[in-house]
Protein backbone atom coordinates (compact mmCIF):
# COMPACT_ATOMS: atom_id res chain seq x y z
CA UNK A 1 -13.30 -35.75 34.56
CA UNK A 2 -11.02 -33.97 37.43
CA UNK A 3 -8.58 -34.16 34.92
CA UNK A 4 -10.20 -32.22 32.23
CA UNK A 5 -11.73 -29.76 34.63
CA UNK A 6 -8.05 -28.82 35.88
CA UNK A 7 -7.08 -28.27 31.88
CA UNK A 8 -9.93 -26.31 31.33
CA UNK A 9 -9.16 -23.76 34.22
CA UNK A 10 -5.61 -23.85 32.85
CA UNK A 11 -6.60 -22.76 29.77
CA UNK A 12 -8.61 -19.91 31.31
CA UNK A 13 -6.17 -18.41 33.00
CA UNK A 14 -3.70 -18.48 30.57
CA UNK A 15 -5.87 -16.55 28.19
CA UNK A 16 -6.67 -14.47 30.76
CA UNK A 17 -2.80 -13.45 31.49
CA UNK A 18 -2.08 -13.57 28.32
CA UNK A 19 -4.87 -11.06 27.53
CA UNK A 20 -3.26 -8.77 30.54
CA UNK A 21 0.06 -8.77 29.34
CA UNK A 22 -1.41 -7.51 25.22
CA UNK A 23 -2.75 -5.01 27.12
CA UNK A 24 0.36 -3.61 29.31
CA UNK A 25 2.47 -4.06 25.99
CA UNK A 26 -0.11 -1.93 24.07
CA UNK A 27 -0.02 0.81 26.62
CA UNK A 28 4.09 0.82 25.90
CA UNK A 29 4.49 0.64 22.73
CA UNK A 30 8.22 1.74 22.62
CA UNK A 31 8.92 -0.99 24.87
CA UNK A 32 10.63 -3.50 22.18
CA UNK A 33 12.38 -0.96 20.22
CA UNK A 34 14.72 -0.75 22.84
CA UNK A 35 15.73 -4.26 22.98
CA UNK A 36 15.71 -4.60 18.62
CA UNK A 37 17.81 -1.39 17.56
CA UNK A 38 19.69 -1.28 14.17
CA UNK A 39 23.53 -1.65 14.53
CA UNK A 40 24.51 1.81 13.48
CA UNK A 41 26.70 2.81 10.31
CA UNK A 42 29.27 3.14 12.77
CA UNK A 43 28.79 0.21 14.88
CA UNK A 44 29.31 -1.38 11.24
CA UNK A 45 32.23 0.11 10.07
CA UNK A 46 34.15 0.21 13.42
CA UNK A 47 33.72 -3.55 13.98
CA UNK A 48 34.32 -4.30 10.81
CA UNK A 49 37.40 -2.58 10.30
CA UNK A 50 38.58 -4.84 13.70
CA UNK A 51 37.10 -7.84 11.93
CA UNK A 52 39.48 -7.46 8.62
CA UNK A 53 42.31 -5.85 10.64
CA UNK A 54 44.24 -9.17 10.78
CA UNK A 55 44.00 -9.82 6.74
CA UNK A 56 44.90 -5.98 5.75
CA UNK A 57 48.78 -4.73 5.06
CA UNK A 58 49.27 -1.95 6.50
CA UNK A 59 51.75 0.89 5.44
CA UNK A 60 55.56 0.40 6.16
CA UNK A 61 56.34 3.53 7.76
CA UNK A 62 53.36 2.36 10.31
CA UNK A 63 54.46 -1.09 10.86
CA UNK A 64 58.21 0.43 11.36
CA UNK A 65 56.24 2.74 14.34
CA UNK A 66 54.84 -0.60 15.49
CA UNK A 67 58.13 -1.93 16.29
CA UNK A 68 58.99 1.16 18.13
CA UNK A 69 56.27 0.66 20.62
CA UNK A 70 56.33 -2.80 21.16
CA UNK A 71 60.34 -2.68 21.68
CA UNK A 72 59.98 0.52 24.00
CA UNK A 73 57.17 -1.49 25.67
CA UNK A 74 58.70 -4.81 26.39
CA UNK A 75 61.34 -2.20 27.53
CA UNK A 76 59.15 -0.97 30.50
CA UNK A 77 58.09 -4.46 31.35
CA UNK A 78 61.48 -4.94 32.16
CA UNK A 79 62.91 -2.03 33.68
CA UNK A 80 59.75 -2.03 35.65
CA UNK A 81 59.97 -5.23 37.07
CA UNK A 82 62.50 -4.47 39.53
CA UNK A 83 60.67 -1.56 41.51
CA UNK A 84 57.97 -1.47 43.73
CA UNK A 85 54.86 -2.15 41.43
CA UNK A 86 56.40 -4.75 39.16
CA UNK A 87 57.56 -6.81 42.07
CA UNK A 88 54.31 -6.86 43.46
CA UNK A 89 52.66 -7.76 40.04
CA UNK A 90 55.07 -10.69 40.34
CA UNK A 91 54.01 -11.55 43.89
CA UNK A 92 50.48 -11.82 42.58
CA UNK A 93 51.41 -14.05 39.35
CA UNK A 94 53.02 -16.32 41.89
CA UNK A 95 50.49 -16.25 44.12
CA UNK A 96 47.52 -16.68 41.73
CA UNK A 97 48.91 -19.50 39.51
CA UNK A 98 46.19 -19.94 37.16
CA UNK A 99 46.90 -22.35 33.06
CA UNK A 100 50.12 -22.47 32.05
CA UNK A 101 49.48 -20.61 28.61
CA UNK A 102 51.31 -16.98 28.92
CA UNK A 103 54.40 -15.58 29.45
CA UNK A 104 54.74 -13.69 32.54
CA UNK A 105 58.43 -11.06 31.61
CA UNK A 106 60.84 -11.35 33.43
CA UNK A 107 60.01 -14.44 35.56
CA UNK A 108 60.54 -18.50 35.03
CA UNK A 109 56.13 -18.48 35.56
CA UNK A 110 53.21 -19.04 32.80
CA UNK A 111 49.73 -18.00 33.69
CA UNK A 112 46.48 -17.96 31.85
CA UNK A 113 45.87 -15.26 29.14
CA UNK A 114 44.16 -12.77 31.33
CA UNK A 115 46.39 -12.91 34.90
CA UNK A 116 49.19 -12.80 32.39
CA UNK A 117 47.74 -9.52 30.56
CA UNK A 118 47.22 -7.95 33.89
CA UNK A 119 50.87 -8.81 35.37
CA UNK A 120 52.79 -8.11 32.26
CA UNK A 121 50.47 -4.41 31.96
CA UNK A 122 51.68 -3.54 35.97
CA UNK A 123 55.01 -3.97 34.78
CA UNK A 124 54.66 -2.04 31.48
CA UNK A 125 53.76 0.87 33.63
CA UNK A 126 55.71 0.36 36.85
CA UNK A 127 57.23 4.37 36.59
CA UNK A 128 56.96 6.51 33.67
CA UNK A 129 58.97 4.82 30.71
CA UNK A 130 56.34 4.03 28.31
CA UNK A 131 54.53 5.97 25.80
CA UNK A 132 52.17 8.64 25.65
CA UNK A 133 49.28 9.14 23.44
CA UNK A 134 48.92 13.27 23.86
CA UNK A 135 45.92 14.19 22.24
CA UNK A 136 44.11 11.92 24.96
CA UNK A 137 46.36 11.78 27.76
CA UNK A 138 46.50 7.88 27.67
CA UNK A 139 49.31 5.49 27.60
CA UNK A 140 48.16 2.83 24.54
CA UNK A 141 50.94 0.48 24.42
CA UNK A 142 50.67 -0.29 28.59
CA UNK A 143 47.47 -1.89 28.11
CA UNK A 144 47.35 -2.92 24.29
CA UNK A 145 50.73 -4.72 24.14
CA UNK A 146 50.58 -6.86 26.96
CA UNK A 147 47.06 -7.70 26.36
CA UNK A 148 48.07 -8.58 22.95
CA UNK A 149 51.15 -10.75 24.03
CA UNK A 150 49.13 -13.03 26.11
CA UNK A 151 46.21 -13.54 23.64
CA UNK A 152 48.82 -14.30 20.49
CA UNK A 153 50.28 -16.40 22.95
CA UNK A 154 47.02 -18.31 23.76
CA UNK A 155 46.15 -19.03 19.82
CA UNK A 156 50.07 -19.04 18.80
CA UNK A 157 49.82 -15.87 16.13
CA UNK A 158 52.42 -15.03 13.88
CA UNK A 159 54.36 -11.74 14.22
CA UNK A 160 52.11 -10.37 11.38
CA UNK A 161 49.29 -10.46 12.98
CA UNK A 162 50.77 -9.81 16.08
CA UNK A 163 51.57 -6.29 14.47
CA UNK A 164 48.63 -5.62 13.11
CA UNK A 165 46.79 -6.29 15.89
CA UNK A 166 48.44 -3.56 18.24
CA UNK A 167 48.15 -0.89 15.05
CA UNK A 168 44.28 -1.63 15.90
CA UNK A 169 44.22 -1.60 19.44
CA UNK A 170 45.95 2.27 19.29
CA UNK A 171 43.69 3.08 16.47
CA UNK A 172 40.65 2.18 18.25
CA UNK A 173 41.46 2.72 22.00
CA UNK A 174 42.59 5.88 21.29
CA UNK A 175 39.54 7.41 18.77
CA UNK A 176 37.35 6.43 21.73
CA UNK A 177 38.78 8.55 24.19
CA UNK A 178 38.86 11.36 21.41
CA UNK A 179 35.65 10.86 20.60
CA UNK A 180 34.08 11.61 24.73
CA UNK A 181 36.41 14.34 24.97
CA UNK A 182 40.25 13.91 25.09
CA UNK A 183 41.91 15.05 28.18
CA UNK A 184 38.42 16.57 29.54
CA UNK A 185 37.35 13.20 30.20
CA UNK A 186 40.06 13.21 32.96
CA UNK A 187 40.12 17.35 33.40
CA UNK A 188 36.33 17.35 33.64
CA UNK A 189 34.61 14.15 34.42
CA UNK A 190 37.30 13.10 37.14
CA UNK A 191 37.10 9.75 35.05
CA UNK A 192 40.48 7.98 33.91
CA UNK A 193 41.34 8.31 30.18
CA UNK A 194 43.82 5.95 30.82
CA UNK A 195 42.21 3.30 31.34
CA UNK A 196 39.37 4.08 28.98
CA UNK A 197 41.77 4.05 26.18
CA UNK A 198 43.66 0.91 27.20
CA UNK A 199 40.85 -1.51 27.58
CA UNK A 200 39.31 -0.63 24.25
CA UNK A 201 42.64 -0.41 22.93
CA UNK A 202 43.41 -3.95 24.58
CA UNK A 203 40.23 -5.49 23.70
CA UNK A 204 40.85 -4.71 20.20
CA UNK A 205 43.80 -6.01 19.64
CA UNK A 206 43.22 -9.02 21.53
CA UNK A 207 39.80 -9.58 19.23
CA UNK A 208 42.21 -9.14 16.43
CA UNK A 209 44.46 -12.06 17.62
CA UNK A 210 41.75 -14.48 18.45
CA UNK A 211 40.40 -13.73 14.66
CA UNK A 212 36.81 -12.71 15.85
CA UNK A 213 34.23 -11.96 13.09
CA UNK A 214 32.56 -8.74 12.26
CA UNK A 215 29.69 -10.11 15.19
CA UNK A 216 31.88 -11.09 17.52
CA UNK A 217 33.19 -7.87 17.38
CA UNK A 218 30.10 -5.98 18.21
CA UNK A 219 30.15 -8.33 21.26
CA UNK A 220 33.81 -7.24 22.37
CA UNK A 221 32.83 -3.63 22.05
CA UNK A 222 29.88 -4.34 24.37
CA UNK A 223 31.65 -6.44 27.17
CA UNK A 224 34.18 -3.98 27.01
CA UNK A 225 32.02 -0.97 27.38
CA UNK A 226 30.76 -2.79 30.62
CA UNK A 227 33.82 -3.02 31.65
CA UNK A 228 35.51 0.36 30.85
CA UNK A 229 36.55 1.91 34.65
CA UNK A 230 38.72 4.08 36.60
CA UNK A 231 38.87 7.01 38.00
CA UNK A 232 41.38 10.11 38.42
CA UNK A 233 41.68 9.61 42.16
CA UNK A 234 45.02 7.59 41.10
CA UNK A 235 46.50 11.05 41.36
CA UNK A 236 46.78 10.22 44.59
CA UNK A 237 48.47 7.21 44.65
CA UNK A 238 52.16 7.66 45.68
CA UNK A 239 53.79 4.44 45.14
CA UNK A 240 52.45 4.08 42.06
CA UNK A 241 51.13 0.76 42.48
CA UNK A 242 47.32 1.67 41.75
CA UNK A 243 49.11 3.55 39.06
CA UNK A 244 50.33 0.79 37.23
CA UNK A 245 46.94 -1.48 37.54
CA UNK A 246 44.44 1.83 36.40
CA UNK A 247 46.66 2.51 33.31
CA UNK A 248 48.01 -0.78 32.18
CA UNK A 249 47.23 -4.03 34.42
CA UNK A 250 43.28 -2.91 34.78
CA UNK A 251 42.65 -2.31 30.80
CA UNK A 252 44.77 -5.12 29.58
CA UNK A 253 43.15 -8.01 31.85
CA UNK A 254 39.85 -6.42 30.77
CA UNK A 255 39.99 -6.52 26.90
CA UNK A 256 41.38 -10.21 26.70
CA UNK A 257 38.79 -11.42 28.96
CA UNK A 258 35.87 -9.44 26.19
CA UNK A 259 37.89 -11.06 23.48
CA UNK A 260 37.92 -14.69 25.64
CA UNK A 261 34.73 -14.02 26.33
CA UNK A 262 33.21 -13.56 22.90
CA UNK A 263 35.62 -16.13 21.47
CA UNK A 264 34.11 -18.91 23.99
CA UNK A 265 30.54 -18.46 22.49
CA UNK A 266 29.32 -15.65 24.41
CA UNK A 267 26.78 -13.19 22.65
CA UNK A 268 25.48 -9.66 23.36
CA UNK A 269 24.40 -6.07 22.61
CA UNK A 270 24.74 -5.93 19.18
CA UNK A 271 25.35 -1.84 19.24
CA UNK A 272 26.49 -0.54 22.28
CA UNK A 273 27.33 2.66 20.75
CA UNK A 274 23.55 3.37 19.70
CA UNK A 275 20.37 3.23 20.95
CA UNK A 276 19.08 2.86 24.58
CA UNK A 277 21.43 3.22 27.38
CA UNK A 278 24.29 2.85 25.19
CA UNK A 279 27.85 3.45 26.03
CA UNK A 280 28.63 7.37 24.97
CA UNK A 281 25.05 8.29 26.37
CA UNK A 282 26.21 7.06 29.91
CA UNK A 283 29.89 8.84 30.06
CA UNK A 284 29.61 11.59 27.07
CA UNK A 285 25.98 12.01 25.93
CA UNK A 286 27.07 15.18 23.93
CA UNK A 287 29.76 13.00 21.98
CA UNK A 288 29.50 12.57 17.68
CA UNK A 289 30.24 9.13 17.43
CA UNK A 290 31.50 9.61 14.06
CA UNK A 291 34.68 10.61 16.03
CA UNK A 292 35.32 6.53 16.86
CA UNK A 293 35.67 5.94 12.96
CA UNK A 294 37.36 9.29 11.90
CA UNK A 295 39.53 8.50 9.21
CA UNK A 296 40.19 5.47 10.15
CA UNK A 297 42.60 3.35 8.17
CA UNK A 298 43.98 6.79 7.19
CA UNK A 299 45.69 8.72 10.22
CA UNK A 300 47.54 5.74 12.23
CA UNK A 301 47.53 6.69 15.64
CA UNK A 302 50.34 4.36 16.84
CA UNK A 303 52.21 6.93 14.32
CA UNK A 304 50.65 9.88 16.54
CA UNK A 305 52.62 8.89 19.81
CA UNK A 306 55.24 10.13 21.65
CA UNK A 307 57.96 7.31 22.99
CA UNK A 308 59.45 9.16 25.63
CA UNK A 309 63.58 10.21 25.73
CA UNK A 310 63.29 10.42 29.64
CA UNK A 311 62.23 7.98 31.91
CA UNK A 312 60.19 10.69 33.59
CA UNK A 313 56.56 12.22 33.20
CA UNK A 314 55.14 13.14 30.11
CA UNK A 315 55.19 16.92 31.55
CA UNK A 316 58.76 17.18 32.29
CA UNK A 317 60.24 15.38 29.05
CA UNK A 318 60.59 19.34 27.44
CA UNK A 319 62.16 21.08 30.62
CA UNK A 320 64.70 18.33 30.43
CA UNK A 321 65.02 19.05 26.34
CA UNK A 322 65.67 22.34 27.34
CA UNK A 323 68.19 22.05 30.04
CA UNK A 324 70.15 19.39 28.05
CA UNK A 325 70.21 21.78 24.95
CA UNK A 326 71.54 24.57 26.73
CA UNK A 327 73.95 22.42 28.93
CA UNK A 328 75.43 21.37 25.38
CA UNK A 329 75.25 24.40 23.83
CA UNK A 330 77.19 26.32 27.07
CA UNK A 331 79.11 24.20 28.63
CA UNK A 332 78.00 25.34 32.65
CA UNK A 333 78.60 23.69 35.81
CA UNK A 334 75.46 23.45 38.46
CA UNK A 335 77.71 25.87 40.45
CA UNK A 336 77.45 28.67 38.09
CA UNK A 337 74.06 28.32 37.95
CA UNK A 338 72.16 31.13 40.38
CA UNK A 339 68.77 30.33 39.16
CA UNK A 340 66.14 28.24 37.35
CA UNK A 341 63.28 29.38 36.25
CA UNK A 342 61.01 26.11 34.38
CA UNK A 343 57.63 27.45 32.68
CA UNK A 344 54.89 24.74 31.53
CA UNK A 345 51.30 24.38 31.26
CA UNK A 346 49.36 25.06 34.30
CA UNK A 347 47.46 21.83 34.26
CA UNK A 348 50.60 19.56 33.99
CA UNK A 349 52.56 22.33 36.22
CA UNK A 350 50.19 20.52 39.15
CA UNK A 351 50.73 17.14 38.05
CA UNK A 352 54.91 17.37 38.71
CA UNK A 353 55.59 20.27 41.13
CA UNK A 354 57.49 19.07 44.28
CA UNK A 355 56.22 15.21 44.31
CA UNK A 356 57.17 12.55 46.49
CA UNK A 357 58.36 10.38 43.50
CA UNK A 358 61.97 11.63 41.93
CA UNK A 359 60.71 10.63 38.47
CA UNK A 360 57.45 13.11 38.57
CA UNK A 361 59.41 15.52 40.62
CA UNK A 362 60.47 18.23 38.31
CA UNK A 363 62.13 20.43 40.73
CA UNK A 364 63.78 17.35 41.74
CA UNK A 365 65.18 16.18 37.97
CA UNK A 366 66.01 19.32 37.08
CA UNK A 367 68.83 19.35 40.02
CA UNK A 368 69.65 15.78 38.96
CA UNK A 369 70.19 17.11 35.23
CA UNK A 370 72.39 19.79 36.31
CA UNK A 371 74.38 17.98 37.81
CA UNK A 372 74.77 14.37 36.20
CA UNK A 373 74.40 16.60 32.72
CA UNK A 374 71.64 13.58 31.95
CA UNK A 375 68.53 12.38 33.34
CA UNK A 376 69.34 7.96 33.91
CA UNK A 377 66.83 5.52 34.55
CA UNK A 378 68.44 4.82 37.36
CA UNK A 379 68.81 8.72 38.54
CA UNK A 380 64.69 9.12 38.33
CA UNK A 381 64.34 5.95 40.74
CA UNK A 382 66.77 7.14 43.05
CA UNK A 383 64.41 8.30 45.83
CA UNK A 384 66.79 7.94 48.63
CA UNK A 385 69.02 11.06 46.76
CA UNK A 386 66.04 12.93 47.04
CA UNK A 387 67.43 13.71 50.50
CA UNK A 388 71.03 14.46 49.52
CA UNK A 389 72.58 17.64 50.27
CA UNK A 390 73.94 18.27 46.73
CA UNK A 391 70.20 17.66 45.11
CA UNK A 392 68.88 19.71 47.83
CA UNK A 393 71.13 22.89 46.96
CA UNK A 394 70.89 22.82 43.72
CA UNK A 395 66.33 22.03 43.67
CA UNK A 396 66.37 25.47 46.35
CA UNK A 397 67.26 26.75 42.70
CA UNK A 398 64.85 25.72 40.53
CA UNK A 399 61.05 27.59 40.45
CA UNK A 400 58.40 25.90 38.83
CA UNK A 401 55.95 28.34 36.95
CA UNK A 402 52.18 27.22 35.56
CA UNK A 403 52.10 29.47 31.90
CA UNK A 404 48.75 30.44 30.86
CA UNK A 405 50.09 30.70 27.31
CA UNK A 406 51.98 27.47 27.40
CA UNK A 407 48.10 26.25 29.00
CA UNK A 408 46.48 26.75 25.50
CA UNK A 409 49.41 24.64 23.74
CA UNK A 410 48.34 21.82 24.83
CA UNK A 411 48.49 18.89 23.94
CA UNK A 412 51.41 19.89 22.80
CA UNK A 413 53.90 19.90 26.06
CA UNK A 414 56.04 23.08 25.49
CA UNK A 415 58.43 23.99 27.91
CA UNK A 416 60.33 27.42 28.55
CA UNK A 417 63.49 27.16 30.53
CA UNK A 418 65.21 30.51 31.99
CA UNK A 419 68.63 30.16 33.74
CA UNK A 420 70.64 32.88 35.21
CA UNK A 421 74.53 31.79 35.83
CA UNK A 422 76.35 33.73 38.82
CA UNK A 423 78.08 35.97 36.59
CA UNK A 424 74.32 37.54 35.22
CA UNK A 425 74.55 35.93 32.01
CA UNK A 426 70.77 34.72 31.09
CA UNK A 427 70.52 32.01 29.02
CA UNK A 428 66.65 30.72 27.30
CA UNK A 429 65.70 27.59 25.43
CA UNK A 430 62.14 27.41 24.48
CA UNK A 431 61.38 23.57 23.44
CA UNK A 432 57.69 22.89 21.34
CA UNK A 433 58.74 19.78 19.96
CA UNK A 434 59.87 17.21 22.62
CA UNK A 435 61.88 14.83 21.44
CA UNK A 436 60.01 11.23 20.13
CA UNK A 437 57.05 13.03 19.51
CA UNK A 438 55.48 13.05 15.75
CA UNK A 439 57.12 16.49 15.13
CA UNK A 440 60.55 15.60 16.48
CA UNK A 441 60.92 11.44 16.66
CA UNK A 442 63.51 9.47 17.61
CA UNK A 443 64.88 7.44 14.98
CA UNK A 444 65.43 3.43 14.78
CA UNK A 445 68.93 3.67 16.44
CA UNK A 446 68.39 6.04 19.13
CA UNK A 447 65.28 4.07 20.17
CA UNK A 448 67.57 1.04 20.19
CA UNK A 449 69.99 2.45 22.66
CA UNK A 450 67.18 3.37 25.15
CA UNK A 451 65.58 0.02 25.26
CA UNK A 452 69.01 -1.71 25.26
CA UNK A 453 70.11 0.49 28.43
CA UNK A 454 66.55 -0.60 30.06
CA UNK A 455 67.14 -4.33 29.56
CA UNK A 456 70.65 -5.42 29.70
CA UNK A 457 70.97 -4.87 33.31
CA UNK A 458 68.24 -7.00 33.75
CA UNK A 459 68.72 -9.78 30.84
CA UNK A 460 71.64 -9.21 30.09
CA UNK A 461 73.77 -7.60 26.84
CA UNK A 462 73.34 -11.03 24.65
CA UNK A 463 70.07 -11.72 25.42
CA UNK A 464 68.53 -8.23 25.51
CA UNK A 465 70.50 -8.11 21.59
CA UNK A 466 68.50 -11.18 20.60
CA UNK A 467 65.85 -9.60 21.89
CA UNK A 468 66.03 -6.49 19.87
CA UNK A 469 66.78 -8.29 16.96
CA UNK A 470 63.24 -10.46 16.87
CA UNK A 471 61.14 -7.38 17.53
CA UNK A 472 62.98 -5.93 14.69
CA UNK A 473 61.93 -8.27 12.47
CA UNK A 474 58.65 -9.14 13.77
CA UNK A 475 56.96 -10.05 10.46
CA UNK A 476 59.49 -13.01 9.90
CA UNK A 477 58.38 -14.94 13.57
CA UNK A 478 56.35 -17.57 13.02
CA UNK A 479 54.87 -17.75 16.34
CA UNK A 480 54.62 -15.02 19.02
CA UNK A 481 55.79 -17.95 21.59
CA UNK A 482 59.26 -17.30 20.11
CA UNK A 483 59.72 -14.69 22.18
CA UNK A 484 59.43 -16.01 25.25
CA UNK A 485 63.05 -17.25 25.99
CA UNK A 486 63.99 -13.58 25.70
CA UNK A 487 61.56 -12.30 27.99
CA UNK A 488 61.99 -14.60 30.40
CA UNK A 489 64.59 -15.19 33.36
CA UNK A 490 64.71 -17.55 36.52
């Protein structure tokens, strides 16, 4: 009898709460649309486009630009790991251990997938030798390539798919970036475009490799919109440490763990680019999201950027056009020079005027071109000749002017140099093409010697050839894991 009493006031009460909560729901009843939206026509196409990315041929010329990046990439991994930020990536790798599943360039170590991705993307951007992505003021192959490297590792890709998989992550990191703003997302919302574009770009690419379904891919997008960080206060950092993890080691350990993630079994928002509280109403709520799917399998945007000449900053890669140009075409010493007179953009004008760091100095390289006739790696990571007497004399000469005109070019990094030799002669070189961007690339060859000058004092000549040789021909590897003797070193 106690027994049955004790299920009968059960019963009551449930009815009775259940009777409360139809009656809270009914007084909000826009309450579930929020947590049942439709996946939107472009949440469909964009993650299906990364769904079939690993199945669809894509153009030559745009494979050919593939190779570019990925060479001028594993370029800056190693270049990079002999200065101040790659050596402490490499502290952390040996510090942190973690599965022995990924290389880790220019080291004996394996770690998992994701310390690997962030290691390998502080090294990609230990100083300023990899690409640029102008149109959003990002650095794609930082954060897509190493993120890439350690997930085709994980699942043993081919060098297909390996390709195909960084054309997506520049495609889509990239368009998301355009899509909030471009540059104003740094310019105006103090956030990082960098390292907006990377981890989407990295995430991507990394989905590609661990062949995630259309789903799945809905899921990356999500964990990766959760993710998505940084802010321009890295502006300030001066040894370019916090540099290297915001741009490169940040995104790329944050779009293999959404792809590890999602490939594990996890599930999610099924639209984070629609609906309630979704990703562009929280950093761009005046964005058309049609932008993230704008002709997409049309304009390539691994085609659309620059691989740098100079192993400087993006804004002084035309002043040094300029000076070499005229150097060539005249023939002067530094000591017949009287005076240089540098004109760029006022907002990149800021970024390089008298830094502590010779290779975002521009005062600084332009004394080093004038008188070594070239800009060397080795010259723009001299920072103890930022002190010498010679380099001093001949920076006194050089004056650094923000153009209004040059202001309203960008993206598009014109420079204007003026110099005026002893004798009065006035000489002018006006560069709007840099060279290895889309309007004035550097071909096959001359990309070759760059990344061959970056490695071999590290690798060595035969190794860094072998090197060379397997990126080139990429599509015939039958695992990524090939690479890794030519990465590598003790």
């Amino acid at each position: 009898m106690e027994v049955l009493n004790r299920e009968t006031k059960w019963t009551r009460r449930s009815m009775l709460e259940r009777a409360a909560w139809i009656s809270a729901a009914s007084a909000f009843p826009r309450v579930p649309k929020i947590f049942a939206a439709d996946v939107s026509p472009v949440m469909a196409r964009l993650s299906t486009y990364m769904s079939e990315a690993r199945d669809r041929a894509f153009p030559d010329d745009v494979i050919e630009k593939a190779k570019h990046h990925i060479l001028d990439t594993f370029a800056a991994m190693v270049s990079g790991s002999e200065l101040p930020p790659g050596r402490a990536a490499l502290k952390f790798a040996r510090n942190y251990g973690g599965e022995k599943v990924a290389t880790i360039v220019c080291s004996s170590m394996l770690c998992g997938p994701i310390e690997a991705a962030l290691v390998n993307g502080v090294l990609a951007h230990s100083d300023e030798t990899d690409d640029a992505h102008s149109p959003t003021l990002s650095h794609p192959g930082c954060a897509v390539i190493p993120a890439a490297l350690a997930v085709g590792e994980q699942f043993g890709v081919d060098g297909t798919q390996f390709l195909r998989a960084i054309v997506l992550g520049y495609d889509v990191g990239t368009r998301v970036v355009l899509t909030m703003g471009g540059p104003a997302v740094q310019s105006e919302m103090h956030r990082s475009s960098h390292s907006i574009a990377g981890i989407f770009g990295a995430a991507a690419a990394a989905g590609s490799l661990a062949s995630l379904n259309t789903q799945q891919m809905r899921w990356v997008l999500d964990y990766t919109a959760q993710q998505s960080s940084g802010i321009a206060a890295w502006q300030r950092d001066t040894e370019h440490i916090e540099k290297g993890f915001v741009y490169a080691g940040m995104p790329a350990r944050g779009g293999v763990t959404s792809a590890l993630l999602v490939q594990s079994g996890w599930t999610g928002v099924d639209d984070v680019l629609s609906g309630a509280d979704n990703f562009l109403l929280a950093y761009a709520p005046h964005a058309d999201p049609a932008g993230l799917v704008e002709k997409l399998g049309e304009r390539y945007e691994v085609t659309q950027t620059d691989i740098k000449k100079w192993t400087v900053g993006a804004p002084i890669q035309a002043p040094l056009d300029a000076l070499e140009n005229l150097i060539t075409r005249h023939h002067f010493e530094a000591d017949q020079v009287q005076e240089v007179i540098v004109r760029i953009g006022t907002t990149p004008a800021v970024v390089v005027t008298n830094r502590e760091m010779p290779d975002i100095c521009l005062q600084h390289m332009v004394a080093v071109m004038l008188l070594d006739k070239t800009s060397s790696f080795k010259a723009a990571h001299d920072k103890a000749r930022m002190q010498n007497p010679e380099i001093l004399r001949q920076r006194a000469k050089v004056q650094l002017i923000g153009d209004a005109e040059l202001e309203r070019a960008l993206p598009r990094r014109e420079a204007i140099v003026e110099i005026t030799l002893i004798d009065g002669t006035k000489l002018s070189e006006h560069v709007v093409a840099v060279r290895g961007t889309p309007a004035n690339p550097m071909p096959r060859d001359e990309i070759v010697a760059k990344c061959r000058d970056l490695m071999a004092p590290v690798l060595g000549a035969a190794v860094t050839a072998s090197l060379i040789e397997k990126v080139l021909s990429l599509e015939n590897l039958m695992s990524i894991r090939d690479l890794r003797p030519f990465l590598q070193h003790s």
